[in-house]
Structure formats: C-alpha cells, structure tokens
N, C-alpha and C. Protein backbone atom coordinates (compact mmCIF):
# COMPACT_ATOMS: atom_id res chain seq x y z
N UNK A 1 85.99 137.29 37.33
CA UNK A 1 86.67 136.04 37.60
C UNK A 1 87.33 136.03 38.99
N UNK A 2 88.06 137.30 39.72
CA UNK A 2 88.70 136.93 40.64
C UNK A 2 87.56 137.13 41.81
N UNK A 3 86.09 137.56 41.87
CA UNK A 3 85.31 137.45 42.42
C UNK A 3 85.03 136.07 43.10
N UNK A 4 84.67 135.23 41.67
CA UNK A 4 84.69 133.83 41.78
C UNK A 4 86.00 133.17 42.56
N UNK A 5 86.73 133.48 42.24
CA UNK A 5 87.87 132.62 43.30
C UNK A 5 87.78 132.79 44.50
N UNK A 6 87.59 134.05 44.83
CA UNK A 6 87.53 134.71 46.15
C UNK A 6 86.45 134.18 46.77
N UNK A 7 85.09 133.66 46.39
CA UNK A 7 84.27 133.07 46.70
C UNK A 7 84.19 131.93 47.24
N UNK A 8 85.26 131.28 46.00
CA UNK A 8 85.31 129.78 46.17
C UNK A 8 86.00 129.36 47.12
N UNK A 9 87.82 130.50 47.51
CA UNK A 9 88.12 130.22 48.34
C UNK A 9 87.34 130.24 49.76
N UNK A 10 86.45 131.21 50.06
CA UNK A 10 86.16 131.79 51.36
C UNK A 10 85.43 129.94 51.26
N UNK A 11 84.34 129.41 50.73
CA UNK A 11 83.71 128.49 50.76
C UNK A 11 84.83 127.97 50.89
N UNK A 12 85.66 127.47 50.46
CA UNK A 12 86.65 126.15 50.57
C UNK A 12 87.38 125.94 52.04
N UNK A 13 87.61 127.32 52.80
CA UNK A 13 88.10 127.44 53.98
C UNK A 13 86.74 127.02 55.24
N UNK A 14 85.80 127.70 54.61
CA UNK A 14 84.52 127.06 55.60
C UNK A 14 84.51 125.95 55.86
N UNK A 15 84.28 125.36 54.42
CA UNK A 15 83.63 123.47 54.37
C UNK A 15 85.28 122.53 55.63
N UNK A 16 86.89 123.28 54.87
CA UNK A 16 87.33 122.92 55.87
C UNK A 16 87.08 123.12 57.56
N UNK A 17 87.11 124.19 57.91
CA UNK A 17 86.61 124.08 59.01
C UNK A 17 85.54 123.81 59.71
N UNK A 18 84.31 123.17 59.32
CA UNK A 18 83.36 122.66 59.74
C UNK A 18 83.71 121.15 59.95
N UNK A 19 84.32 120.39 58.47
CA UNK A 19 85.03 119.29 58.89
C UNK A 19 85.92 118.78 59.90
N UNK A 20 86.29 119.87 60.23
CA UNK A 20 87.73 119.70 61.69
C UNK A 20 86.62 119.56 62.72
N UNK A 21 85.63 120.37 62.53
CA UNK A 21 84.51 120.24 63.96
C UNK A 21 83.85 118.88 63.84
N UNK A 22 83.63 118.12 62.88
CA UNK A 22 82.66 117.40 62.77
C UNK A 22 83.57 116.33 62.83
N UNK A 23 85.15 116.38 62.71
CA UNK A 23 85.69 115.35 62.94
C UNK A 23 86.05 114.92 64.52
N UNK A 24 86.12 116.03 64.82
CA UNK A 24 86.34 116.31 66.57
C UNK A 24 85.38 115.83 67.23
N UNK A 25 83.84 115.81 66.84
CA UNK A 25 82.98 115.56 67.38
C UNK A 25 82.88 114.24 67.47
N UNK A 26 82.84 113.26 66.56
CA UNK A 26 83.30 111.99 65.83
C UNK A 26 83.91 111.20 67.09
N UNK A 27 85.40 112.17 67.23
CA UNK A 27 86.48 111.49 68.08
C UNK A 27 86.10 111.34 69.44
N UNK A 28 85.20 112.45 69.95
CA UNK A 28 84.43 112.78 71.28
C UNK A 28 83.56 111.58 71.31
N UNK A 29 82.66 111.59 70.99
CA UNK A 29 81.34 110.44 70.73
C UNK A 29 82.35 109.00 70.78
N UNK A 30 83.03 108.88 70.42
CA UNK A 30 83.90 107.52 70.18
C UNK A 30 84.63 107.31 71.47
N UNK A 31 84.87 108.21 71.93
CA UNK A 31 85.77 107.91 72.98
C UNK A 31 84.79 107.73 74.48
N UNK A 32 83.47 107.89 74.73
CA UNK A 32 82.74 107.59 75.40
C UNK A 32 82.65 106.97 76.17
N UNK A 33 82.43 106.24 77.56
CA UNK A 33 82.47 105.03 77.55
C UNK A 33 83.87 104.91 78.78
N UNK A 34 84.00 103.57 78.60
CA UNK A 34 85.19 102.91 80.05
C UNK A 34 86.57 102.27 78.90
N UNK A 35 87.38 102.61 78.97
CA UNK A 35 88.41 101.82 78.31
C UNK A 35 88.94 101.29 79.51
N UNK A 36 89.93 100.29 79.57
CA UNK A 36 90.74 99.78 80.08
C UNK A 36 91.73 98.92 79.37
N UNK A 37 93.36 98.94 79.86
CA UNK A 37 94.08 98.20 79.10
C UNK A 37 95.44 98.73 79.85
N UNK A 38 96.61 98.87 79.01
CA UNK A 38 97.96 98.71 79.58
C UNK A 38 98.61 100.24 79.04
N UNK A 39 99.41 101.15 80.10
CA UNK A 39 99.58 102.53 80.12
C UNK A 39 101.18 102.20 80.63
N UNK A 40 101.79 103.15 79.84
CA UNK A 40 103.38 102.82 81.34
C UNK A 40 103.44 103.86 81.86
N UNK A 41 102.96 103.31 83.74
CA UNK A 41 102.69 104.71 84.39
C UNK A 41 103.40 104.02 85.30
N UNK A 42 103.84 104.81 86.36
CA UNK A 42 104.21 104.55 87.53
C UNK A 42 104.45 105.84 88.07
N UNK A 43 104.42 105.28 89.76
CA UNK A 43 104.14 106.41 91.04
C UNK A 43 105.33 106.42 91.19
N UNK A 44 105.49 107.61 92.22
CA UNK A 44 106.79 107.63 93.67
C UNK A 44 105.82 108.02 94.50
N UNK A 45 105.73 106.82 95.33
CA UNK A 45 104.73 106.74 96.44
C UNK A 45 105.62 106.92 97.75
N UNK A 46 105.52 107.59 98.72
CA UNK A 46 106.72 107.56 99.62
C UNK A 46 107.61 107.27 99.47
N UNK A 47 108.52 107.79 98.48
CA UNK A 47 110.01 107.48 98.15
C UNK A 47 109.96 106.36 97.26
N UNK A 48 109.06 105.44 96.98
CA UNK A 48 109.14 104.04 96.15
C UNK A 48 108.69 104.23 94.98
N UNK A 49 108.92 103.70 93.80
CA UNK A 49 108.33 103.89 92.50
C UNK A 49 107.83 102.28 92.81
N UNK A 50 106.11 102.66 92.34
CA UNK A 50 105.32 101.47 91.78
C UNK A 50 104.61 102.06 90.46
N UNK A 51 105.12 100.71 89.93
CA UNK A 51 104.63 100.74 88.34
C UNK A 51 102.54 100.25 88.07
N UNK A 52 102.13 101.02 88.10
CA UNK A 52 101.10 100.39 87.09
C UNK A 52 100.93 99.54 86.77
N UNK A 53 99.55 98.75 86.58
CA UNK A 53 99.59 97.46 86.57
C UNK A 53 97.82 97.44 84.63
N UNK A 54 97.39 97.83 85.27
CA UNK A 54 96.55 98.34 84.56
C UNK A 54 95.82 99.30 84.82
N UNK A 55 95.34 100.35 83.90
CA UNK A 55 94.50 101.30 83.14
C UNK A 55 94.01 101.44 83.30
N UNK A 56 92.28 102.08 83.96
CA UNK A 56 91.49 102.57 82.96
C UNK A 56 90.56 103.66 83.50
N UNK A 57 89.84 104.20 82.23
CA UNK A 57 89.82 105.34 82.03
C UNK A 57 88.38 105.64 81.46
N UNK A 58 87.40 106.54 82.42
CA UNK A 58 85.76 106.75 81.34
C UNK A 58 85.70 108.12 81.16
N UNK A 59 85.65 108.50 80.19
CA UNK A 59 85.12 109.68 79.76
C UNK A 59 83.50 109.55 79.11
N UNK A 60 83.20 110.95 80.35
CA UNK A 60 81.55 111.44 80.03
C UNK A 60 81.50 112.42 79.53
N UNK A 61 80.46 113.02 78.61
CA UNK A 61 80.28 114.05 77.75
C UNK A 61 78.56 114.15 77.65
N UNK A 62 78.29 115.11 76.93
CA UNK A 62 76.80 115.32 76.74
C UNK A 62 76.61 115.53 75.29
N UNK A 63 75.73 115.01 74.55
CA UNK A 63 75.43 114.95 72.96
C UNK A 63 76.05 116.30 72.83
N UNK A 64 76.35 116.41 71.89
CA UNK A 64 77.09 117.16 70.87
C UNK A 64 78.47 117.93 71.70
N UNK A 65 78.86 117.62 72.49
CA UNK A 65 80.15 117.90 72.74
C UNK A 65 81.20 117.74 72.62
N UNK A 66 82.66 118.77 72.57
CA UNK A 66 83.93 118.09 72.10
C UNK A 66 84.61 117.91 73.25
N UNK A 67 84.01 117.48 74.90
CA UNK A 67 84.51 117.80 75.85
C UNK A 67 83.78 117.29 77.13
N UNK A 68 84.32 116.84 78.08
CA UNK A 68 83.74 115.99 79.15
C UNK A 68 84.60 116.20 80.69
N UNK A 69 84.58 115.50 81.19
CA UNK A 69 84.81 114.92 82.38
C UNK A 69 84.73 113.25 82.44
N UNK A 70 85.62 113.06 83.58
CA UNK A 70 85.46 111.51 83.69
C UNK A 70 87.01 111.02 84.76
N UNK A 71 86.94 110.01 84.85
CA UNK A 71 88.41 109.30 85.93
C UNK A 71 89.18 108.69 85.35
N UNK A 72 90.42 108.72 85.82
CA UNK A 72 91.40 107.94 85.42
C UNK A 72 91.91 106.79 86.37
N UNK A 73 92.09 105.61 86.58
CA UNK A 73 92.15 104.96 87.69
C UNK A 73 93.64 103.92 87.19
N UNK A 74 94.58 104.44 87.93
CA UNK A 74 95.90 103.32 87.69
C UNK A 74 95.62 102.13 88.74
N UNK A 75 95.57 100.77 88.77
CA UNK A 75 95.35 100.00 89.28
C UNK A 75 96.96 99.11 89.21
N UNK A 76 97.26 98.54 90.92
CA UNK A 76 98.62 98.49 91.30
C UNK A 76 98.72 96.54 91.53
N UNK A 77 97.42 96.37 91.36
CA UNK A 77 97.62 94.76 91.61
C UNK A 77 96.06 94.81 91.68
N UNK A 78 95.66 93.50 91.80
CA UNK A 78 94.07 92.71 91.89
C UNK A 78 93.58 93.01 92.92
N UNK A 79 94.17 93.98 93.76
CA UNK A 79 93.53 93.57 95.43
C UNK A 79 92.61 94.34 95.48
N UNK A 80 91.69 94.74 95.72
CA UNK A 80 90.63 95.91 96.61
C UNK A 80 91.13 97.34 96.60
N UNK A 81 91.34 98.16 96.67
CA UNK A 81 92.01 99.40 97.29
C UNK A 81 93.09 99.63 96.91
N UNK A 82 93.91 98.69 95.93
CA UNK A 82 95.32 98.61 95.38
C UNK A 82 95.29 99.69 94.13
N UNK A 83 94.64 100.90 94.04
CA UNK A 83 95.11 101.65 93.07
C UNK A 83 95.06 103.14 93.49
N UNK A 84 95.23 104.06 92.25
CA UNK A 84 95.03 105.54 92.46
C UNK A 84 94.02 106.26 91.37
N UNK A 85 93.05 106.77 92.13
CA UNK A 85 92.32 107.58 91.34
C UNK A 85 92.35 109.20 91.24
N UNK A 86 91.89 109.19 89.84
CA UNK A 86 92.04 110.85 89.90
C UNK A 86 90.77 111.74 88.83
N UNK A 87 90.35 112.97 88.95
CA UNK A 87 89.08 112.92 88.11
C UNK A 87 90.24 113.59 87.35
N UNK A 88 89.45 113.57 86.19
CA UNK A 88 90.16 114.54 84.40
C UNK A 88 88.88 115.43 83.94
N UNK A 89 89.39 116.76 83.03
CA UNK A 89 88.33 117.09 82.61
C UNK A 89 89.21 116.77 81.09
N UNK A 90 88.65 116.61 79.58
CA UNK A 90 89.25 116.32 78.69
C UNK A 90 88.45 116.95 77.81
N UNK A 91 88.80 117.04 76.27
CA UNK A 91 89.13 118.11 75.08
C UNK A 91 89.20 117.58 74.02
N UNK A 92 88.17 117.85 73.34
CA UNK A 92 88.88 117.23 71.50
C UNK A 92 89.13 118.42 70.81
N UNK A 93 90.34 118.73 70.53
CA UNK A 93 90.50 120.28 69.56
C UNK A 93 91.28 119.48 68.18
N UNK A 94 90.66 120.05 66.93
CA UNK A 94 91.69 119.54 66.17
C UNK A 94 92.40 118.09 65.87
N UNK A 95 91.35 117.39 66.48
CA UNK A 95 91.74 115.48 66.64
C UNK A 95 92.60 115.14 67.62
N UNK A 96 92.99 116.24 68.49
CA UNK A 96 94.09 116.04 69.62
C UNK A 96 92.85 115.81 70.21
N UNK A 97 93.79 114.84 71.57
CA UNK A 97 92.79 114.90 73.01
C UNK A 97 93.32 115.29 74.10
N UNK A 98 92.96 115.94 74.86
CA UNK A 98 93.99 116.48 76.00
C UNK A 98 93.42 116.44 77.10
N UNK A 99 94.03 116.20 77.46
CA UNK A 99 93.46 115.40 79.66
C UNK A 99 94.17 116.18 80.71
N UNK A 100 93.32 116.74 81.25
CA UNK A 100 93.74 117.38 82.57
C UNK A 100 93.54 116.54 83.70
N UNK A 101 94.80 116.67 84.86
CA UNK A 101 94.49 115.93 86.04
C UNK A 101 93.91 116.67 86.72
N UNK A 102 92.53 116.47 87.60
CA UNK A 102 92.33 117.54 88.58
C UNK A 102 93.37 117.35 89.77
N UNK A 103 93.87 116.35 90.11
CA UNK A 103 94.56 116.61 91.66
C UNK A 103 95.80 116.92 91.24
N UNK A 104 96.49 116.78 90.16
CA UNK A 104 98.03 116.98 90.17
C UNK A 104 98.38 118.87 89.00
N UNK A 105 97.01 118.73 88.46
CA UNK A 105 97.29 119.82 87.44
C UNK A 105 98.17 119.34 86.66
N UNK A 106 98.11 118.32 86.38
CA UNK A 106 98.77 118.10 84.90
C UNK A 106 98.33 117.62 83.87
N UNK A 107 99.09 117.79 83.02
CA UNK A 107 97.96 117.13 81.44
C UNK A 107 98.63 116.49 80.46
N UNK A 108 98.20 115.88 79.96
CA UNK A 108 98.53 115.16 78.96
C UNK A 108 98.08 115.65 77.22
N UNK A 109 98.63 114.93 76.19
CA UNK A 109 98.19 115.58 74.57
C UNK A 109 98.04 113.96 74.27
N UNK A 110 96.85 113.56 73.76
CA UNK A 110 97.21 112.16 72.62
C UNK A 110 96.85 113.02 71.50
N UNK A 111 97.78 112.85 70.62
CA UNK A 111 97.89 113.42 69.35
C UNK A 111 98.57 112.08 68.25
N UNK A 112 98.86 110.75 68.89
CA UNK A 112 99.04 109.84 67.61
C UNK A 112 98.56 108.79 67.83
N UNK A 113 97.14 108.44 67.68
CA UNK A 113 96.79 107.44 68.01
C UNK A 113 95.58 106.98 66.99
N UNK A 114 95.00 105.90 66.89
CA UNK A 114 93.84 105.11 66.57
C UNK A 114 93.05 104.40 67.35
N UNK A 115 92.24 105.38 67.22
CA UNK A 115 90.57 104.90 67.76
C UNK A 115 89.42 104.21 66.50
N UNK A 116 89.34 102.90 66.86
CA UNK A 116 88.54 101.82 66.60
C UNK A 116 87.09 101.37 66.97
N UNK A 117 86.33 100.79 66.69
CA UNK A 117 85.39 100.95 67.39
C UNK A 117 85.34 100.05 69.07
N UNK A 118 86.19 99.31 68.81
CA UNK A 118 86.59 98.67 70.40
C UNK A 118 88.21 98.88 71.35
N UNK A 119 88.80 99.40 70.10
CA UNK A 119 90.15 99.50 70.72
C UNK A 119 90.71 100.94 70.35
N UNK A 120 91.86 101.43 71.01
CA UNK A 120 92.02 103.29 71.62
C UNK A 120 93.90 102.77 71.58
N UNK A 121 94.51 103.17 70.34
CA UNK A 121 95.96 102.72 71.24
C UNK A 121 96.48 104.30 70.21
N UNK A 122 97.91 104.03 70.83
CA UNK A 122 98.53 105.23 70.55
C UNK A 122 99.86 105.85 71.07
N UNK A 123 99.71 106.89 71.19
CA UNK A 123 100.95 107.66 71.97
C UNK A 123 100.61 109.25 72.75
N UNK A 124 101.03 109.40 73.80
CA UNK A 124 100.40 110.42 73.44
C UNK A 124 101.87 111.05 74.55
N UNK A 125 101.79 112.62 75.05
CA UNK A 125 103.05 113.21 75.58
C UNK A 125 102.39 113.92 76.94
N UNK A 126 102.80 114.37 78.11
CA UNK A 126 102.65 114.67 79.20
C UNK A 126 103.53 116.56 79.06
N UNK A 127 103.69 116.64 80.24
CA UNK A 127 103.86 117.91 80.51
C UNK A 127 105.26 118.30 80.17
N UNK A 128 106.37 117.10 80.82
CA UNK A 128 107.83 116.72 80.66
C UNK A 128 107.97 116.25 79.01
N UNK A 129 107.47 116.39 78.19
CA UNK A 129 107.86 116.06 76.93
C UNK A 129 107.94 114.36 76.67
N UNK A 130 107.45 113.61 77.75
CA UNK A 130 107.57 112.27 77.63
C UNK A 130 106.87 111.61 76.53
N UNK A 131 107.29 110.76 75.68
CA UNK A 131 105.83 110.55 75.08
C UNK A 131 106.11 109.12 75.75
N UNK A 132 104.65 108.38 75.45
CA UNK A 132 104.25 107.06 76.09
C UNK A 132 103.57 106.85 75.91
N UNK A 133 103.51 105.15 75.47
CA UNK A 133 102.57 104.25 74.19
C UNK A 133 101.63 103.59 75.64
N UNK A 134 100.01 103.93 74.60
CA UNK A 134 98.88 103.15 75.46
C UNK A 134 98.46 101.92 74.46
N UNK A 135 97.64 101.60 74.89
CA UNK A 135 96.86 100.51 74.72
C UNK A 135 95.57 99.48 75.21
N UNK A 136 94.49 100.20 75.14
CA UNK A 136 93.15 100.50 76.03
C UNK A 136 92.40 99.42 75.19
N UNK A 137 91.14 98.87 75.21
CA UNK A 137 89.89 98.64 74.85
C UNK A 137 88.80 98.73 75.93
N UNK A 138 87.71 99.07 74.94
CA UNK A 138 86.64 100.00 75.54
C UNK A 138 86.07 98.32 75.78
N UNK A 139 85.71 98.63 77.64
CA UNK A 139 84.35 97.50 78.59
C UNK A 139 83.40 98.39 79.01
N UNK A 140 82.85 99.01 78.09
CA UNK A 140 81.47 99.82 78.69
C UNK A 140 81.17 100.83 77.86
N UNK A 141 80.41 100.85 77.49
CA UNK A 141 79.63 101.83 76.55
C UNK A 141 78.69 102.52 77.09
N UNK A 142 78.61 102.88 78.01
CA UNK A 142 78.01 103.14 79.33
C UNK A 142 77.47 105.11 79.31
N UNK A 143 76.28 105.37 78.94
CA UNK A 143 76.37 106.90 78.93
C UNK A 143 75.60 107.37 80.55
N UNK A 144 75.91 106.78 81.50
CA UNK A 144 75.23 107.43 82.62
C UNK A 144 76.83 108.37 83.29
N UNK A 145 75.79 109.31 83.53
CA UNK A 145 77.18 110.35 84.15
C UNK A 145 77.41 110.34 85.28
N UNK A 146 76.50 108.92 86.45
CA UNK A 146 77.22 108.77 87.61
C UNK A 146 78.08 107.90 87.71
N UNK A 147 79.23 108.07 88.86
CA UNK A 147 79.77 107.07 88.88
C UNK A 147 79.63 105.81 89.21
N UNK A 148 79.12 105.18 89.08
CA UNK A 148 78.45 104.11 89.70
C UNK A 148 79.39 103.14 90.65
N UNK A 149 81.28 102.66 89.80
CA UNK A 149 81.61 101.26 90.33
C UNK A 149 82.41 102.02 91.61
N UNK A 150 82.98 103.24 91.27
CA UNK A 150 83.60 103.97 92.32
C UNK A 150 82.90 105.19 93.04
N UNK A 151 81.63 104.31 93.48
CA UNK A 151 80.40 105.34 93.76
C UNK A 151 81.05 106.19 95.25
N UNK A 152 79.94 106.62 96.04
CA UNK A 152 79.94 107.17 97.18
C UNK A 152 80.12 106.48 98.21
N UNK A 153 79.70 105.66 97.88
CA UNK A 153 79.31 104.36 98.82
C UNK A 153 80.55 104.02 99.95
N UNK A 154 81.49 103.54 98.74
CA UNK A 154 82.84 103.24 99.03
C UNK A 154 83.94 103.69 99.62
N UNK A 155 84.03 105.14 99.55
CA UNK A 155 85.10 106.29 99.87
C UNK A 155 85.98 106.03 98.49
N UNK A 156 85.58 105.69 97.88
CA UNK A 156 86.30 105.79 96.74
C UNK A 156 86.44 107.27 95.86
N UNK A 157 85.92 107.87 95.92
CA UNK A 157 84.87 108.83 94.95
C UNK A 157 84.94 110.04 95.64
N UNK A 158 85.60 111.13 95.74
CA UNK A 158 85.38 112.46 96.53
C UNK A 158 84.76 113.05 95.65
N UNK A 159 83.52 113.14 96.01
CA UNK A 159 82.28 114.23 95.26
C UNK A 159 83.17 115.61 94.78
N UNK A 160 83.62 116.24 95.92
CA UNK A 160 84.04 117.63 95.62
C UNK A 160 85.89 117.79 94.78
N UNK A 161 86.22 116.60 93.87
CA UNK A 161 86.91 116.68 93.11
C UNK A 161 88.19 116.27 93.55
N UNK A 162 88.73 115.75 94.53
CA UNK A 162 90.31 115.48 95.43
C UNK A 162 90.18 114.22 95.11
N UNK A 163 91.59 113.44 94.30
CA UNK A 163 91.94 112.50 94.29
C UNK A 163 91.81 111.69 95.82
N UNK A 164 91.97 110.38 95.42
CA UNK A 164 92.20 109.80 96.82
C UNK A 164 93.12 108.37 96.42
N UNK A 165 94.12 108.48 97.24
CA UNK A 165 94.93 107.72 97.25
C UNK A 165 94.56 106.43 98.05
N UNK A 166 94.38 105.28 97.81
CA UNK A 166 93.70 104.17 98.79
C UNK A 166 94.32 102.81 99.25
N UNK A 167 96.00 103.09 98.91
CA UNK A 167 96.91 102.04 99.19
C UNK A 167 96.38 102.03 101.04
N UNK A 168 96.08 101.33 101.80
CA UNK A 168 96.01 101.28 103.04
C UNK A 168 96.62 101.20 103.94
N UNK A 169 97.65 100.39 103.43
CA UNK A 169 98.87 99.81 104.33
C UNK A 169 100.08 100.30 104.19
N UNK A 170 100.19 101.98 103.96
CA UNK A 170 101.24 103.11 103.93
C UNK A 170 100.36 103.91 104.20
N UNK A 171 101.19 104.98 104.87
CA UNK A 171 100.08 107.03 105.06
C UNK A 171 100.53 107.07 103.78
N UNK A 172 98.99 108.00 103.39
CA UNK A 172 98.93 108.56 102.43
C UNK A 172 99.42 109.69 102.45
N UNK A 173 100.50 109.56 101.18
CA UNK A 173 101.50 111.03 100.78
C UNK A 173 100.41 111.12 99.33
N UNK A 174 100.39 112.49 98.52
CA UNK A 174 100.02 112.28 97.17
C UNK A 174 100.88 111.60 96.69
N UNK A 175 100.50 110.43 95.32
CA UNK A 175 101.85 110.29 94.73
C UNK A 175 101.87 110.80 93.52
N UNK A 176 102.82 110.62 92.86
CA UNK A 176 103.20 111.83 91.64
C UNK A 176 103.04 110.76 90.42
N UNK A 177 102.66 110.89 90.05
CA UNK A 177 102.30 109.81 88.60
C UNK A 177 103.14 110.19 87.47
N UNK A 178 103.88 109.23 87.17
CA UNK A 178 104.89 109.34 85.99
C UNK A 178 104.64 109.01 85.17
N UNK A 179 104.85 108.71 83.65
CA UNK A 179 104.61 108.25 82.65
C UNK A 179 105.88 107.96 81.94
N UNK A 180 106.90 106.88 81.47
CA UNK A 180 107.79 105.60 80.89
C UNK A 180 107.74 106.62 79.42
N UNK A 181 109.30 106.95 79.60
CA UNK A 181 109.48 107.22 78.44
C UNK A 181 109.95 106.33 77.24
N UNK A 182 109.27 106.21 76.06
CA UNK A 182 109.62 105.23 75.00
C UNK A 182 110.23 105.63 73.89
C-alpha cells in the first residue's frame, strides 16, 4: 500500500509540474503580438519629469517558447519622434512575466494580471518595489520577428541593442524611466 501512494504521489507532483509548463506556455503564445494602451510611466529627462502618454509594447518569441525579445516604446505626445524606445528580453516562469530593459538594466515582474484574448491589464512591480496598474490591448497579432514600424530605415531602431532617445529638440541625456506608484 505505501508503494502505491508513493507512486501516486511522485505522479501527482509530475502531472503538476508539467501543468505549470503548459500553463506558461499558454501565457507566452498569448502575449505575442503589439499591445498598446495606458502605463503610468514617466521620465526625468534633463532634470524634467515627462509623463507618458501612451504604451506600447511587442513581444516576439519562437513556437514553443516561454521567452522572447521585443520593444517597449513610451510615447510622449502624437508628434513624430516624441517618444522613448527601449529593446526587452522577457520570461514566462510560473505565470509571472518578467521584462528586462536592455538600456537601463532594469526589470520589471507582472505577477497580477489578466490576459484576454484582446486585452492584457494588471499590475505588475519594478525594481524599487513600485507596483503600477497597466492597461494594454493587443493591435497586431503580428508573428514576423522584424521590426518593421521602427525599422532601420528611420534611426529609430539600433540594430546592436542601445536604446535611443529621439526627443529632438533637447541633447540627448538617457532618461530614467519611472513607473507611478499606486
């Protein structure tokens, strides 16, 4: 008899952990794609804090992965050149998602959120313990892994991974991207 338990447990711990993978995978595949929507971010751009205006954000991946690459782009007004971009590499462990900045080295955890099949909202916490509520929907379902809208073309896009700051009408300092504590 205690054979059998011992069995059943070892099986019962498996089937769980295959599920955590298969749920992770789930969350990866879902998150695909271009969201855009409303983040409370804001810079200190040469001494000034500008707030964020809108969002957004594509994560690329390759079939069966819990893990990608992709940009994050805070946009500061409607104009042309009015935002800040930055690449991310990102993570599904455990239903968390976690985003690395490449230019600032910092990262983020969404760990409370709902993903829908068109809409991504939530909470998620930064490095400083901040947490801060998003609110995205996905405009692109898009699986090509170039960049296309912030191609080469533009100077938008540093191939070899360096943010680029593209306010025009200030020198570019890095700016430090904050996230609104709620």
């Amino acid at each position: 008899m205690k054979k059998i338990f011992s069995l059943l447990s070892v099986v019962i711990i498996a089937l769980c952990t295959f599920t955590s993978c298969d749920e992770d995978l789930m969350v990866s595949t879902s998150l695909k794609g271009t969201w855009e929507g409303y983040m409370d971010t804001y810079y200190d751009i040469n001494g000034h804090k500008q707030k964020a205006t809108r969002t957004e954000i594509q994560f690329f991946k390759d079939a069966g992965d819990k893990y990608g690459y992709g940009y994050w782009i805070d946009h500061f007004s409607d104009r042309r050149g009015d935002y800040y971009y930055s690449r991310i590499y990102w993570e599904v462990k455990n239903q968390d998602i976690y985003i690395e900045f490449k230019d600032s080295h910092s990262s983020i955890v969404i760990h409370d959120y709902k993903l829908r099949d068109k809409h991504f909202t939530g909470w998620f916490q930064d490095d400083t313990h901040t947490h801060t509520e998003f609110d995205l929907y996905k405009t692109r379902d898009d699986y090509d892994s170039y960049d296309y809208e912030y191609g080469h073309g533009d100077g938008y896009y540093d191939y070899w991974g360096y943010s680029k700051a593209t306010r025009s009408s200030e020198s570019v300092e890095i700016p430090v991207r904050r996230f609104i504590k709620q």
